[in-house]
C-alpha atoms as a PDB file:
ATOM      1  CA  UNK A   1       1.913  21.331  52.463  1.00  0.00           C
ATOM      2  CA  UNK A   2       1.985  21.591  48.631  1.00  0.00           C
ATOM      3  CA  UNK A   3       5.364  21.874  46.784  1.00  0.00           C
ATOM      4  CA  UNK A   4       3.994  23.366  43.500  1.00  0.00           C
ATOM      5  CA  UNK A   5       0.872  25.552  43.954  1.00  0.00           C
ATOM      6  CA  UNK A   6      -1.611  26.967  42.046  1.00  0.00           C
ATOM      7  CA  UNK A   7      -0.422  30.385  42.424  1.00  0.00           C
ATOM      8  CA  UNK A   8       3.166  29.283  41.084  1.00  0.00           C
ATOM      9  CA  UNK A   9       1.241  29.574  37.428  1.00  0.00           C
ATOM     10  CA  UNK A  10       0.169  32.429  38.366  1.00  0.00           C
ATOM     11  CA  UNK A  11       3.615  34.600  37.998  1.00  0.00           C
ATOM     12  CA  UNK A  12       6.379  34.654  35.654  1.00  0.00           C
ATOM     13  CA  UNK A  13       8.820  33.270  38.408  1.00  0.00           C
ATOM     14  CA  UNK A  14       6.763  30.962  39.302  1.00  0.00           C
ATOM     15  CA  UNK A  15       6.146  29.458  35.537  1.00  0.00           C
ATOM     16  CA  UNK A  16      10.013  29.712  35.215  1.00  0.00           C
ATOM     17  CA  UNK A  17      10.849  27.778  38.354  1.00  0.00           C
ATOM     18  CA  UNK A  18       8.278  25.149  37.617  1.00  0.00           C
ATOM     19  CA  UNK A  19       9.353  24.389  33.940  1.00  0.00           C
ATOM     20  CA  UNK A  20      13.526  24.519  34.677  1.00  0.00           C
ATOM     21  CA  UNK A  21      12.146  21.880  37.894  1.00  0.00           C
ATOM     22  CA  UNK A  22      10.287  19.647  35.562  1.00  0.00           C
ATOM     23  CA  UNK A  23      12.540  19.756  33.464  1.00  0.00           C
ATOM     24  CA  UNK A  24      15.621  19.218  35.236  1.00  0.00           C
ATOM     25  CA  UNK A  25      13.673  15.935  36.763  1.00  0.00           C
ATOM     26  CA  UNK A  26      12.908  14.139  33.964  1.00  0.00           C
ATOM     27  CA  UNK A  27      15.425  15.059  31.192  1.00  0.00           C
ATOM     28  CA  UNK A  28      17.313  12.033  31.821  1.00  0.00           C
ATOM     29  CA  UNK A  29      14.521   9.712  31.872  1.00  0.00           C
ATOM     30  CA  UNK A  30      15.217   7.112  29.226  1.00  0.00           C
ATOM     31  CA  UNK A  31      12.465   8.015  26.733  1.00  0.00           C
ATOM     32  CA  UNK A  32      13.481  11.314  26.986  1.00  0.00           C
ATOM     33  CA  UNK A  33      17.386  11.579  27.131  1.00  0.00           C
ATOM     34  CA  UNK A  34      17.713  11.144  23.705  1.00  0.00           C
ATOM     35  CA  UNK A  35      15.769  14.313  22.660  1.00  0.00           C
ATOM     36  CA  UNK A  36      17.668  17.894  23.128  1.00  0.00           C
ATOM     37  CA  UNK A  37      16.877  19.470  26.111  1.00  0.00           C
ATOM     38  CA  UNK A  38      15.698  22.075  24.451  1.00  0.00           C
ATOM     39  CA  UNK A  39      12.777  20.385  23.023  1.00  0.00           C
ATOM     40  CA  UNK A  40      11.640  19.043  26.570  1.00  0.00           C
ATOM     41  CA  UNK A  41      11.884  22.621  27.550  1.00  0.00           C
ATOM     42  CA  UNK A  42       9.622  23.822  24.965  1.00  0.00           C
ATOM     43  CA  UNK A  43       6.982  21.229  25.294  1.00  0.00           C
ATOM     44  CA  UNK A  44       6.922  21.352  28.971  1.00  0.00           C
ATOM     45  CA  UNK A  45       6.932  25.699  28.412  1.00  0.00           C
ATOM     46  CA  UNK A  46       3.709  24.740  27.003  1.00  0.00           C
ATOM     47  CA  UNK A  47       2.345  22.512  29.446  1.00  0.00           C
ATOM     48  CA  UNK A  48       2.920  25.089  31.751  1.00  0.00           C
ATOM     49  CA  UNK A  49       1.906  27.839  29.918  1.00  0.00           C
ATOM     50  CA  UNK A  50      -1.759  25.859  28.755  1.00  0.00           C
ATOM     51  CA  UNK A  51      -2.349  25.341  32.770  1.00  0.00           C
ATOM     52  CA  UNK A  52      -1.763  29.368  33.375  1.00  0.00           C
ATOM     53  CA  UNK A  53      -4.310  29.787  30.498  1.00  0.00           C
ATOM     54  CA  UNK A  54      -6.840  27.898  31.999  1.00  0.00           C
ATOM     55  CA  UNK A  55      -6.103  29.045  35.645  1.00  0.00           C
ATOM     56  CA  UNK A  56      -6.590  32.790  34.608  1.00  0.00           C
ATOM     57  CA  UNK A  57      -9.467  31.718  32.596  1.00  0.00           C
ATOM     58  CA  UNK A  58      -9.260  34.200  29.809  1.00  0.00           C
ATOM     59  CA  UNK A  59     -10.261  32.834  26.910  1.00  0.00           C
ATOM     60  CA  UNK A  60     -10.893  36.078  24.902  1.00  0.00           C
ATOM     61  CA  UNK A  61      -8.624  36.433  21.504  1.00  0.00           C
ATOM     62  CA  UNK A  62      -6.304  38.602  23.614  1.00  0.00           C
ATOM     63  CA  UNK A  63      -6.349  36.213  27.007  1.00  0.00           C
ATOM     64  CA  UNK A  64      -4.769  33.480  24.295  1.00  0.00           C
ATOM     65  CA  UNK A  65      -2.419  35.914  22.345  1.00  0.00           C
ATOM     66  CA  UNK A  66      -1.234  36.716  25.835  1.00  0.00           C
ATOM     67  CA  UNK A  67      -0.388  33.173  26.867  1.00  0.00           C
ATOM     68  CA  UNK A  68       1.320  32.039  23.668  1.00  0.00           C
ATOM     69  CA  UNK A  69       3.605  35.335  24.272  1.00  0.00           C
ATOM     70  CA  UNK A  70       3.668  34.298  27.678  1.00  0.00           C
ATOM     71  CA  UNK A  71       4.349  30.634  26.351  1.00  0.00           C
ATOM     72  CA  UNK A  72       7.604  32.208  24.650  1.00  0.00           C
ATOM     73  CA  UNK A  73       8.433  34.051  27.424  1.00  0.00           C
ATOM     74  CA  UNK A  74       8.671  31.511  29.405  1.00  0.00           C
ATOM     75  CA  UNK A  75      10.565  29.451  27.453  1.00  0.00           C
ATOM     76  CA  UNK A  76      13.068  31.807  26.899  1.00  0.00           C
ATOM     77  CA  UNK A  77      13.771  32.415  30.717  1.00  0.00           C
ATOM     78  CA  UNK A  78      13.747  28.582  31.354  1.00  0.00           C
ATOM     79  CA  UNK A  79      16.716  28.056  28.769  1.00  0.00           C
ATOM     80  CA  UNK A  80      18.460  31.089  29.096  1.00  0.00           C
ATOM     81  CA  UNK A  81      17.035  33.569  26.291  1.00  0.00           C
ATOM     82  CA  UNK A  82      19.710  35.975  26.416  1.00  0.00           C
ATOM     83  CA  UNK A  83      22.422  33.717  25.624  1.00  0.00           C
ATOM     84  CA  UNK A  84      20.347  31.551  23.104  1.00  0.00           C
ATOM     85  CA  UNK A  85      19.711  34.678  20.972  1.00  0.00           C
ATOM     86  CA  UNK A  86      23.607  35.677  21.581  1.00  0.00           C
ATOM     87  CA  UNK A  87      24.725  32.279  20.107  1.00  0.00           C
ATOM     88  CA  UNK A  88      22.401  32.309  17.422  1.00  0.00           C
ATOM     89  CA  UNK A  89      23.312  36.298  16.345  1.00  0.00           C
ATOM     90  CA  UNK A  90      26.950  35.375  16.651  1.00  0.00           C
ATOM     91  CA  UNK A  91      26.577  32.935  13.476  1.00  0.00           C
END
């Protein structure tokens, strides 16, 4: 029985459920509390993201555009991107 599997990367869901898990797990590790959540969610986005890449094994110039958009997508699900953007439009 595997917890995280190789499909996970594999869809959107997936990627969003793995990075809000990781993340959730070790944001309160003591090397990492310190930093804004926000920043651990980006980095592990592209962890995450990187893996996908190299799982679908596209490597063309449009394989890569794909997963950095797919990087931001990601990242953007995992911390809420609807109210981020609402926050940030508000100021």
């Amino acid at each position: 029985m595997e917890f995280i599997t190789s499909d996970m990367f594999l869809t959107f869901a997936g990627c969003l459920a793995i990075v809000a898990l990781i993340t959730q797990v070790i944001k309160s590790l003591p090397p990492l509390d310190k930093i804004n959540t926000l920043w651990t969610t980006f980095g592990i986005s592209i962890l995450v993201g990187v893996i996908r890449l190299f799982l679908i094994g596209d490597f063309s110039a449009q394989g890569i555009t794909m997963g950095v958009l797919n990087i931001l997508a990601i990242y953007l699900g995992a911390i809420g991107g609807y109210e981020t953007v609402k926050q940030i439009t508000k100021k």
